[in-house]
N, C-alpha and C. Protein backbone atom coordinates (compact mmCIF):
# COMPACT_ATOMS: atom_id res chain seq x y z
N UNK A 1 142.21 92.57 94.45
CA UNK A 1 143.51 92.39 93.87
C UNK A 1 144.20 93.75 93.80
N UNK A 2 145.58 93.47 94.14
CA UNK A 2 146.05 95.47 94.26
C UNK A 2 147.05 94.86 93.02
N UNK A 3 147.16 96.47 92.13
CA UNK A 3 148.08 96.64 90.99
C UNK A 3 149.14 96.89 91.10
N UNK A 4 150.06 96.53 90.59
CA UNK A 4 151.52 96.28 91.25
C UNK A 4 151.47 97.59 90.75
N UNK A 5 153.04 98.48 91.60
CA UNK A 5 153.08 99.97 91.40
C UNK A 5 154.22 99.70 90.51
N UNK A 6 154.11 100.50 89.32
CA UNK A 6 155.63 100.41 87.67
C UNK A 6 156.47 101.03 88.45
N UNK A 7 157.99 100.79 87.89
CA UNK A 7 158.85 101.73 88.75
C UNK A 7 158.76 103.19 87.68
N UNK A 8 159.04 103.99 88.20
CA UNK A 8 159.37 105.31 87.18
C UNK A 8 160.57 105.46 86.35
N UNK A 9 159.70 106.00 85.16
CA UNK A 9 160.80 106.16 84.35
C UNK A 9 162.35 107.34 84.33
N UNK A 10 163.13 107.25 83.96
CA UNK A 10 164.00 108.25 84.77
C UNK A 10 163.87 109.50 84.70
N UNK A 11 162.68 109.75 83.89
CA UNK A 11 162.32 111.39 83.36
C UNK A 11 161.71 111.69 84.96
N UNK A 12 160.50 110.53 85.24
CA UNK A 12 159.57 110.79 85.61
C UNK A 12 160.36 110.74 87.48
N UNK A 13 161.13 110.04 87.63
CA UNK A 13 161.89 109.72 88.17
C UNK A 13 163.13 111.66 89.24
N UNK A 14 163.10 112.20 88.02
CA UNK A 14 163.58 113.19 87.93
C UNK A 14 162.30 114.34 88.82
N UNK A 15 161.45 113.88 87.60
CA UNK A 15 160.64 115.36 87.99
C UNK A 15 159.82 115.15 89.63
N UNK A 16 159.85 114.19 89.98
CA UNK A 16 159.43 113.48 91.06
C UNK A 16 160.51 113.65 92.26
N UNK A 17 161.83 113.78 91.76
CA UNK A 17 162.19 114.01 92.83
C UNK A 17 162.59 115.69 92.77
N UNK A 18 162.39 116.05 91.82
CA UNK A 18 162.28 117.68 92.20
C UNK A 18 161.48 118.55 92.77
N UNK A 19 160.68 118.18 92.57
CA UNK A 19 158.97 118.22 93.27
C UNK A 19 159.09 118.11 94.87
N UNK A 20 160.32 116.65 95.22
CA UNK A 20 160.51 116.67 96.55
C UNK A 20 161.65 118.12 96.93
N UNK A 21 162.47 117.88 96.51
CA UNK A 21 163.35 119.17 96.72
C UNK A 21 162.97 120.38 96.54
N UNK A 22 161.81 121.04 96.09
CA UNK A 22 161.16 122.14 95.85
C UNK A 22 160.82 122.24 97.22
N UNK A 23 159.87 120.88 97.36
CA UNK A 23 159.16 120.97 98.66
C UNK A 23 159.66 121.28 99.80
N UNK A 24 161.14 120.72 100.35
CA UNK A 24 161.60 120.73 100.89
C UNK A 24 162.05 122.11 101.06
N UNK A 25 162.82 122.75 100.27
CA UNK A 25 163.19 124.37 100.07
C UNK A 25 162.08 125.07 100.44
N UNK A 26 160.18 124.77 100.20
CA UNK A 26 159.30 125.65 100.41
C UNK A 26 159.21 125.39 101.87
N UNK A 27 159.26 124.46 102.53
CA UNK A 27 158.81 124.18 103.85
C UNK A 27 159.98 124.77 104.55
N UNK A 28 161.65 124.33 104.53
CA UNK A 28 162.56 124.89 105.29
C UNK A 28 162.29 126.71 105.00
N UNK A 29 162.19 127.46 104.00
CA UNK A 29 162.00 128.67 104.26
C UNK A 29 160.42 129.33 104.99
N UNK A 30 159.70 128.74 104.30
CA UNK A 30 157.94 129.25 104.54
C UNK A 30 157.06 128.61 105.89
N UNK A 31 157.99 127.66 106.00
CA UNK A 31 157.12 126.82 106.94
C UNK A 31 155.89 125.19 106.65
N UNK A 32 155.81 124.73 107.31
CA UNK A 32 154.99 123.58 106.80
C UNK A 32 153.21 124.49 106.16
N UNK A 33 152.93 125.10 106.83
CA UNK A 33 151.42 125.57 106.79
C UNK A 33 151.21 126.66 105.36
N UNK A 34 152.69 127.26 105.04
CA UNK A 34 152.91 128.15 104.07
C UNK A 34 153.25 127.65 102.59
N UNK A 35 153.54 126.08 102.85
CA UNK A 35 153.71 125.31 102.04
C UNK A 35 152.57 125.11 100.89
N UNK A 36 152.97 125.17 99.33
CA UNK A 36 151.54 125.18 98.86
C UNK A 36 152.03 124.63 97.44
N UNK A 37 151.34 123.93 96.28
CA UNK A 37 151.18 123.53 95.61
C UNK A 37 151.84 124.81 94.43
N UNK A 38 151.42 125.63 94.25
CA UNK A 38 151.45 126.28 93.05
C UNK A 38 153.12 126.63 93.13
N UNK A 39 153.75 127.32 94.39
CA UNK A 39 154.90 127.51 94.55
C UNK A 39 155.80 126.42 94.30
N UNK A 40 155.69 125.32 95.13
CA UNK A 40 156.62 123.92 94.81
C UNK A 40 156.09 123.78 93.52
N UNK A 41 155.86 124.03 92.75
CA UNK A 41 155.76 123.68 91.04
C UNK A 41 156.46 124.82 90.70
N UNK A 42 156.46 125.85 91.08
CA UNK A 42 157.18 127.02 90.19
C UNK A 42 158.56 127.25 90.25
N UNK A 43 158.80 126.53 91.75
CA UNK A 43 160.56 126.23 92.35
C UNK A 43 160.86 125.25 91.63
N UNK A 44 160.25 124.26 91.04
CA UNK A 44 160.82 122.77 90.64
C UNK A 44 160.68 122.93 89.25
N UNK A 45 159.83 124.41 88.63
CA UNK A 45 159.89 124.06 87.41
C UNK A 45 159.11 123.11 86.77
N UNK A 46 158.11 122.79 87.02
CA UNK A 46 157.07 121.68 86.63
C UNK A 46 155.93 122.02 86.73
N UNK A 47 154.90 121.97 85.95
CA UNK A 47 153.60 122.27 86.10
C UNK A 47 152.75 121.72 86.88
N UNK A 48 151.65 122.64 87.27
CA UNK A 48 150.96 122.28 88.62
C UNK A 48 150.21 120.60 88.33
N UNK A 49 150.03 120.22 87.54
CA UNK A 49 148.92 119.11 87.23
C UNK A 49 150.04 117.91 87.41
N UNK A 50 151.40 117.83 86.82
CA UNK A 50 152.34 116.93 87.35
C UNK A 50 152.49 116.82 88.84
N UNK A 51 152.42 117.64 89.37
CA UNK A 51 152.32 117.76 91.03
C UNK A 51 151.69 116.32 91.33
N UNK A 52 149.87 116.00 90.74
CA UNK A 52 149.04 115.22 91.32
C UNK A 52 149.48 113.98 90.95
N UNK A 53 150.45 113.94 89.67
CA UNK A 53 150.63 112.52 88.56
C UNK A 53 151.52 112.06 89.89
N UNK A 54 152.25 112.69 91.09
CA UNK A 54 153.11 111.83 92.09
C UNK A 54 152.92 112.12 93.37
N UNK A 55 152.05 112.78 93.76
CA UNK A 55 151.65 113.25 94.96
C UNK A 55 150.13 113.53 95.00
N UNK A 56 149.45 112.96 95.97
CA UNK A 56 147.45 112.92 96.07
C UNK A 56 147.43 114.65 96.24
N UNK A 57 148.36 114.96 97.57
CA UNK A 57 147.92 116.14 98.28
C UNK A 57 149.35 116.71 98.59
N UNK A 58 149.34 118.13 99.31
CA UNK A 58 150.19 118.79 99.55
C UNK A 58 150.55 117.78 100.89
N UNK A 59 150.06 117.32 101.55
CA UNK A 59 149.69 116.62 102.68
C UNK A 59 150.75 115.63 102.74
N UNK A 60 150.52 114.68 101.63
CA UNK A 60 151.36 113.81 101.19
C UNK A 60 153.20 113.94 100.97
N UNK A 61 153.08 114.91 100.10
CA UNK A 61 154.66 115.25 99.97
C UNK A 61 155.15 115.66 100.91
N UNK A 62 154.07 116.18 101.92
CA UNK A 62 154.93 116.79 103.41
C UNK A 62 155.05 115.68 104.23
N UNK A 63 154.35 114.69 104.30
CA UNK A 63 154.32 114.00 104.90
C UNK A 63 155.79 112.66 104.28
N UNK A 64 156.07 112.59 103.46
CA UNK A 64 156.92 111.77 102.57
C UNK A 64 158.63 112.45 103.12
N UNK A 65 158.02 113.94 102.97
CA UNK A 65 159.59 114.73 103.46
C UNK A 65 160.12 114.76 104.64
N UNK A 66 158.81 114.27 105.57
CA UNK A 66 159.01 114.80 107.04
C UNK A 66 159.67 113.03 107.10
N UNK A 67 158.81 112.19 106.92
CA UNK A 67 159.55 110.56 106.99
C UNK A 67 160.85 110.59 106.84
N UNK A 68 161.11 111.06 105.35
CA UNK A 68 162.81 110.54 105.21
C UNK A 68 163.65 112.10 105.79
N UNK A 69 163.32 112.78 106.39
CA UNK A 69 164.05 113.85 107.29
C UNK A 69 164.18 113.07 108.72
N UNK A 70 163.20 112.51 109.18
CA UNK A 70 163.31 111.86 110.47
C UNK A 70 164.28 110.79 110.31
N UNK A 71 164.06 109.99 109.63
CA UNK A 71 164.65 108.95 109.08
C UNK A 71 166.13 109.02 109.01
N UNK A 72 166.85 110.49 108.28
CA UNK A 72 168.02 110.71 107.74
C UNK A 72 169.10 110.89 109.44
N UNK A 73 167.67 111.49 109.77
CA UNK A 73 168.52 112.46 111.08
C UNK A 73 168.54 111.02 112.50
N UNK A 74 168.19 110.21 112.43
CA UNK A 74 168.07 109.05 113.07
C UNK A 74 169.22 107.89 112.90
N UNK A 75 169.36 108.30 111.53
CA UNK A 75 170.84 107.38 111.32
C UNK A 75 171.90 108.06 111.36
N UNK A 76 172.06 109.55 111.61
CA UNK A 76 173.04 110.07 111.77
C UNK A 76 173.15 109.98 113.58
N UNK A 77 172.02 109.81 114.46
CA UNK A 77 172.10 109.63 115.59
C UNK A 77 172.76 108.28 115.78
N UNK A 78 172.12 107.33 115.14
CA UNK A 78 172.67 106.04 115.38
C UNK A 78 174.56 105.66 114.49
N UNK A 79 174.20 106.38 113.82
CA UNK A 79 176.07 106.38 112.99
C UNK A 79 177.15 106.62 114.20
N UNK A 80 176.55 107.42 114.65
CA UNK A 80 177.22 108.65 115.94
C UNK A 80 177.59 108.12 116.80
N UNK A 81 176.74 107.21 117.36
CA UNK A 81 176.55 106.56 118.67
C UNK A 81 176.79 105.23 118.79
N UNK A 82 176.75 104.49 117.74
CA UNK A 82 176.90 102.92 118.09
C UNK A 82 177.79 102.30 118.99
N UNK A 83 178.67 102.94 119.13
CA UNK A 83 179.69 102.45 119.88
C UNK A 83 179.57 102.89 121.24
N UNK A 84 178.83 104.02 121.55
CA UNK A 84 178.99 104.91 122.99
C UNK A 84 177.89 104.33 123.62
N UNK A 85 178.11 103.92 125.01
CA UNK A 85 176.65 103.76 125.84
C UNK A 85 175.92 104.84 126.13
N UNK A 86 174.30 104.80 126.31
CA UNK A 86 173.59 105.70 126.86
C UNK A 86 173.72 106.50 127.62
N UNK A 87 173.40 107.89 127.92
CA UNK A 87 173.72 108.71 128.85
C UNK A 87 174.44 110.13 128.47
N UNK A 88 174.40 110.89 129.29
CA UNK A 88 174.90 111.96 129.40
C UNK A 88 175.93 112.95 128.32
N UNK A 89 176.74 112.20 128.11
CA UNK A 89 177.63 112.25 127.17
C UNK A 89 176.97 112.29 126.07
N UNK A 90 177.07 111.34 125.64
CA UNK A 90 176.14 110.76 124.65
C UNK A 90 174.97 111.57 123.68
N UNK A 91 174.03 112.01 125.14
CA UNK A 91 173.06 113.47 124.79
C UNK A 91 173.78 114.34 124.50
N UNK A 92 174.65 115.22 125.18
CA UNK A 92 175.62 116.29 124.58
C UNK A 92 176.20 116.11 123.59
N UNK A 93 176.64 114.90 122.71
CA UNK A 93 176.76 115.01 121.50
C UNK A 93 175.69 114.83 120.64
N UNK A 94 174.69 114.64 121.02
CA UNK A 94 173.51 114.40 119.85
C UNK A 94 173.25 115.98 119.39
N UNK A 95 172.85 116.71 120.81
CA UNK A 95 172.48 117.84 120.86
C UNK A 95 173.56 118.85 120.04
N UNK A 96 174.73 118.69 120.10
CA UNK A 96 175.62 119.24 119.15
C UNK A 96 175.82 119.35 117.65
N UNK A 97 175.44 117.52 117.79
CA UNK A 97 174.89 117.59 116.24
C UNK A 97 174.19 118.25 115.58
N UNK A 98 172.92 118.18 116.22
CA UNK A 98 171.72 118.91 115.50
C UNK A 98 171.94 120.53 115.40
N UNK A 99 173.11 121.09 116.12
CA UNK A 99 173.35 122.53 115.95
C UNK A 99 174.48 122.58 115.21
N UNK A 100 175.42 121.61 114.82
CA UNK A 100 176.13 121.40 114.02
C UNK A 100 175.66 121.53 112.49
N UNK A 101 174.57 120.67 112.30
CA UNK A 101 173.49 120.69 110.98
C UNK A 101 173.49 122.10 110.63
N UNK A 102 172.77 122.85 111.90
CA UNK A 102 172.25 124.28 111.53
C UNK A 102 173.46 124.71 110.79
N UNK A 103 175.04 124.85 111.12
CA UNK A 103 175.99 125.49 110.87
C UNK A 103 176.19 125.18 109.78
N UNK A 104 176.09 123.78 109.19
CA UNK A 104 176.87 122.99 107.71
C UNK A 104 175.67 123.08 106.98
N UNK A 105 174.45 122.81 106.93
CA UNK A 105 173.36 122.50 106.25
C UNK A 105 172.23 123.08 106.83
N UNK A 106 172.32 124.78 106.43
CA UNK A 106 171.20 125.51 107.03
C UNK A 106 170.08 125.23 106.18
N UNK A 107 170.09 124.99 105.08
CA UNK A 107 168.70 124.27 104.18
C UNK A 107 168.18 123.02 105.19
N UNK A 108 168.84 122.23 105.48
CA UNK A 108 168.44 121.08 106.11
C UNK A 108 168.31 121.24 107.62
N UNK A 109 168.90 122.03 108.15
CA UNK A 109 168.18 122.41 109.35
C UNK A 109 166.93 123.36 109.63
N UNK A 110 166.52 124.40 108.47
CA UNK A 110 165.42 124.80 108.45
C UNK A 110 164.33 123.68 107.84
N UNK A 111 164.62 122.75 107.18
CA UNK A 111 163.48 121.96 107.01
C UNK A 111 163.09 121.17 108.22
N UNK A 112 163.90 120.58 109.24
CA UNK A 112 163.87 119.77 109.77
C UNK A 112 162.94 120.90 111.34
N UNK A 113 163.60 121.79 111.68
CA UNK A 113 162.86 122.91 112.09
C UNK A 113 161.42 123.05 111.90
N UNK A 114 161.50 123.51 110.60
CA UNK A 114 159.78 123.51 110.24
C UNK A 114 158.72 122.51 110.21
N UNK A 115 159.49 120.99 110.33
CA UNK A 115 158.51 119.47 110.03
C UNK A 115 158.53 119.82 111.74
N UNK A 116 159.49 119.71 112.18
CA UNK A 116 159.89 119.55 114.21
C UNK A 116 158.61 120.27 114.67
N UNK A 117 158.16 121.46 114.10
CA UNK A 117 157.10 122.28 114.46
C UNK A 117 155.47 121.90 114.09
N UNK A 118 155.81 121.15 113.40
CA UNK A 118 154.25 120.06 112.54
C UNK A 118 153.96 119.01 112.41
N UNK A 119 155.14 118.28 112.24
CA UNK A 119 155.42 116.76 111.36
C UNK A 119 155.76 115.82 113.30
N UNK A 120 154.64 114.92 113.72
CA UNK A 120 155.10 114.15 114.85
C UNK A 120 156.05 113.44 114.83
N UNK A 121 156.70 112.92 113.38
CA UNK A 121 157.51 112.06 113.36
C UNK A 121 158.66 112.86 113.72
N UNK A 122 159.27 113.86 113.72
CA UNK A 122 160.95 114.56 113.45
C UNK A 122 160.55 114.70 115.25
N UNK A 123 159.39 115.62 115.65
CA UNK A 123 159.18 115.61 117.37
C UNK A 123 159.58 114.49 118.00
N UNK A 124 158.68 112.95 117.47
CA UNK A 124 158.91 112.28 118.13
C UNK A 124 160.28 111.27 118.39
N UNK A 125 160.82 111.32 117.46
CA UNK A 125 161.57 110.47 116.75
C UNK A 125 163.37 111.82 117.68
N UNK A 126 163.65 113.10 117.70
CA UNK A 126 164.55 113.70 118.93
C UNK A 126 163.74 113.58 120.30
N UNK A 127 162.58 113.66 120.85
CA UNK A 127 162.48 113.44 121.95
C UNK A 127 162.79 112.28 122.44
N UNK A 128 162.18 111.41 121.42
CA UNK A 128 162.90 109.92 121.98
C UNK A 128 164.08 109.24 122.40
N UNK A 129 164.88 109.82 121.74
CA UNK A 129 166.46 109.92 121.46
C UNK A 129 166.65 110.90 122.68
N UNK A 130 166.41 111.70 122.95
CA UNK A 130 166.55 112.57 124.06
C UNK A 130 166.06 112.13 125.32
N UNK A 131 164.83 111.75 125.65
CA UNK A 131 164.47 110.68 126.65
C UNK A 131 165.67 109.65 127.25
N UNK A 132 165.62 108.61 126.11
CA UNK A 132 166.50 107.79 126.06
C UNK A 132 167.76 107.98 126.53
N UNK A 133 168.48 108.73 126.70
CA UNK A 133 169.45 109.61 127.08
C UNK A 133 169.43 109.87 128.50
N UNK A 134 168.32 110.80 129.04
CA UNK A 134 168.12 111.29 130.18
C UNK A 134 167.46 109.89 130.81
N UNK A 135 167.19 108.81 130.19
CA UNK A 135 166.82 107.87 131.17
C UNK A 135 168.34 106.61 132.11
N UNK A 136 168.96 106.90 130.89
CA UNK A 136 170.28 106.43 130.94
C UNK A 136 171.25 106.75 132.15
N UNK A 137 170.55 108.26 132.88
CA UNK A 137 171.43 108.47 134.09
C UNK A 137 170.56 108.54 135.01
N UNK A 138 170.95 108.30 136.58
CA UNK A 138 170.28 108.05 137.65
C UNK A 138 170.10 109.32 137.76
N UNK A 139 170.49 110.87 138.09
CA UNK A 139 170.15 111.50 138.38
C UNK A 139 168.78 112.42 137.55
N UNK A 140 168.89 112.22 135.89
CA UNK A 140 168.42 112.60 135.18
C UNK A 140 166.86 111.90 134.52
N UNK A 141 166.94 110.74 135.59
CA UNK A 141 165.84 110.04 134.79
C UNK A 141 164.66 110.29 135.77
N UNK A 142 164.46 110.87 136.53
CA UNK A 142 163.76 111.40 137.53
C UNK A 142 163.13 112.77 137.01
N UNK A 143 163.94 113.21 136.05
CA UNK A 143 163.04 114.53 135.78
C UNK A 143 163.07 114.56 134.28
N UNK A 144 163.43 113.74 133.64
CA UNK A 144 163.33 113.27 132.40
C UNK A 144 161.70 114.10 131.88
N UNK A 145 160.91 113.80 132.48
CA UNK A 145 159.52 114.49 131.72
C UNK A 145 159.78 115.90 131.89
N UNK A 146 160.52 116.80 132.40
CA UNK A 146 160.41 118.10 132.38
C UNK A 146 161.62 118.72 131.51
N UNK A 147 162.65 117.46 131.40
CA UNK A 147 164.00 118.09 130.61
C UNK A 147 163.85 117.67 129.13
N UNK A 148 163.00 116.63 128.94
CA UNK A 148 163.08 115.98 127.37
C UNK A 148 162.20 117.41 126.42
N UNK A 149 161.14 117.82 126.86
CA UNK A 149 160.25 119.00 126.06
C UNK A 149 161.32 120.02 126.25
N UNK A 150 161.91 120.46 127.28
CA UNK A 150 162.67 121.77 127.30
C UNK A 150 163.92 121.53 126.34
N UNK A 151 164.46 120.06 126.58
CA UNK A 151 165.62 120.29 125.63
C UNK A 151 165.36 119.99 124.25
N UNK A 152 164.02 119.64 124.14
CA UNK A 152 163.68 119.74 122.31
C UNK A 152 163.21 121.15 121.84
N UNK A 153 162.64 121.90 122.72
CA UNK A 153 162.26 122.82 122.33
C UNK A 153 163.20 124.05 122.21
N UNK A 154 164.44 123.86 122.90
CA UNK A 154 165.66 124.70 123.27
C UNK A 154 166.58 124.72 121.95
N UNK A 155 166.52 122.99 121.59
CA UNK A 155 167.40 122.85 120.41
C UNK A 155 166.79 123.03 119.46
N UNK A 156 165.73 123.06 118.63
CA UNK A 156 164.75 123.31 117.59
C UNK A 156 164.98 124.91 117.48
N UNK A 157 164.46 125.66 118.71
CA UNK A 157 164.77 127.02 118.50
C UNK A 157 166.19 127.39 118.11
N UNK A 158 166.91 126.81 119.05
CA UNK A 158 168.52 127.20 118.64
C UNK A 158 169.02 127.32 117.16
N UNK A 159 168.38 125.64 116.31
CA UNK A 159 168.88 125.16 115.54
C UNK A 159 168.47 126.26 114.28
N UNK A 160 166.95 126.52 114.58
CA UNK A 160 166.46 128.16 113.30
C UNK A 160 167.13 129.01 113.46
N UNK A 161 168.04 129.71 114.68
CA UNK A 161 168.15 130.90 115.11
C UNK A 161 169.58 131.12 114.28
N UNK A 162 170.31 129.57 114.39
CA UNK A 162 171.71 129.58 113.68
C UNK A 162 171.56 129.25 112.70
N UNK A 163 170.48 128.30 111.92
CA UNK A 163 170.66 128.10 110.38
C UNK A 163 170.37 129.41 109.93
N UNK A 164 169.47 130.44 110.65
CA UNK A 164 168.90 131.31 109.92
C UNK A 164 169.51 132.89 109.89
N UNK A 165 170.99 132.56 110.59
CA UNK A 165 171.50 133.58 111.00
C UNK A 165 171.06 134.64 111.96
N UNK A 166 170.71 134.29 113.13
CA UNK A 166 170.26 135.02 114.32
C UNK A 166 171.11 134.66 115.03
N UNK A 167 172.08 133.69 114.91
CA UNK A 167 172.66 133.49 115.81
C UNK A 167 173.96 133.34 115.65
N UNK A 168 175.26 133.58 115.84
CA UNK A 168 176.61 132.97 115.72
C UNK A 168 176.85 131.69 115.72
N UNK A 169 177.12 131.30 114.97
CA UNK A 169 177.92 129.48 114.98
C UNK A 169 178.52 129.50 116.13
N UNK A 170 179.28 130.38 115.81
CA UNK A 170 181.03 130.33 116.93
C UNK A 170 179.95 129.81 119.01
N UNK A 171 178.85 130.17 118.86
CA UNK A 171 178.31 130.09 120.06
C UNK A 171 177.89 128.94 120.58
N UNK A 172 177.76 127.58 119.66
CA UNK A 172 177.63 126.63 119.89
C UNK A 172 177.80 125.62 120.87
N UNK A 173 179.37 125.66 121.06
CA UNK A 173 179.46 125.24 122.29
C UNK A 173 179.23 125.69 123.29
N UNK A 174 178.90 127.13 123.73
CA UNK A 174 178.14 127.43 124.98
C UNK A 174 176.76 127.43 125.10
N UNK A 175 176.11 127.23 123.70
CA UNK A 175 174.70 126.95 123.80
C UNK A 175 174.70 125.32 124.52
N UNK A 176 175.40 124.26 123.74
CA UNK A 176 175.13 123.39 124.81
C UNK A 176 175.48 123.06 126.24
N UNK A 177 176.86 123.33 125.93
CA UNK A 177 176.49 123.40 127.66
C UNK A 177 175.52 123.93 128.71
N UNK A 178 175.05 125.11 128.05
CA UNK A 178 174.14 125.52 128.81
C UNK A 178 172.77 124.90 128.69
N UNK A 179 172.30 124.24 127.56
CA UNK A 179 171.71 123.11 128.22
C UNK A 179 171.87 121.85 128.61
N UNK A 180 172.90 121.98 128.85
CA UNK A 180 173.54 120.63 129.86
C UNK A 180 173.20 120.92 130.81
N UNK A 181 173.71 121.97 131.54
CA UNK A 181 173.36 122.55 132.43
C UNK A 181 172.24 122.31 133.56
N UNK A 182 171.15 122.80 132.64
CA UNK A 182 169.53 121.91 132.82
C UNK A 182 169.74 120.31 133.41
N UNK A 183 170.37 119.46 133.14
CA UNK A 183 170.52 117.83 133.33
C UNK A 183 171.94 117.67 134.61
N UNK A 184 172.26 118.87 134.72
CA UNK A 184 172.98 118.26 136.26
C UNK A 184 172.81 118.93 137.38
């Protein structure tokens, strides 16, 4: 027999989701591997033993953050796109997006960065979308296995280099084209 799960109370509710937003802030700056228990309690303001009352493992909350990051960034693909058919186009605006993020929401593009580098779901979940894309055109779906890793790995880098200030915003649009470039 499984125990039904209580909903939380709004305290608990609170400290639970600060715990996520700590997390999130430790992973977009430190990285997923640098990520650690004692810190996300000291960012969120909550003591280390509340940590376990909503999360088993560090494992867990990364894993919870990396879901609804994939998740978030998937409906902004699909918001984007519903109306546009597959293809070419299509990819060049996805790919814009995600360097767009870097520019408006460098917190949220370094998290998404740092899961992209650990977390299979945020990898799998733009390659797919990127695939999908390059399968969409006749010329592009032929080399689709050599352009989908290069253009995730192109935009991931890009996307740290500008959330993190290495890079100019203003450069954006010639970063993608130039990996457009790559696809014709």
């Amino acid at each position: 027999m499984t125990e039904a799960i209580k909903p939380l109370t709004p305290k608990a509710q609170r400290t639970r989701e600060a715990l996520l937003s700590a997390g999130k802030n430790t992973i977009g700056v430190h990285g997923v591997s640098n990520a650690n228990v004692m810190e996300i309690c000291e960012t969120a303001k909550i003591g280390r033993t509340s940590f376990y009352t909503y999360f088993d493992s560090i494992d867990k909350l990364v894993s919870e953050i990396a879901e609804a990051a994939a998740k978030g960034l998937k409906q902004q693909f699909d918001d984007m796109h519903q109306d546009h058919p597959r293809g070419l186009e299509r990819l060049e605006a996805c790919l814009d997006m995600i360097l767009t993020v870097a520019i408006q929401q460098p917190e949220t593009a370094l998290l998404i960065t740092a899961l992209a580098d650990t977390s299979g779901d945020i990898r799998q979940m733009i390659e797919t979308e990127i695939d999908a894309e390059l399968s969409a055109d006749k010329i592009c779906a032929s080399k689709r296995h050599i352009l989908t890793p290069y253009l995730f790995t192109t935009t991931i880098a890009l996307s740290r280099a500008i959330a993190s200030g290495g890079l100019p915003a203003d450069l954006t649009p010639e970063l993608v084209k130039a990996m457009m470039h790559a696809c014709r």
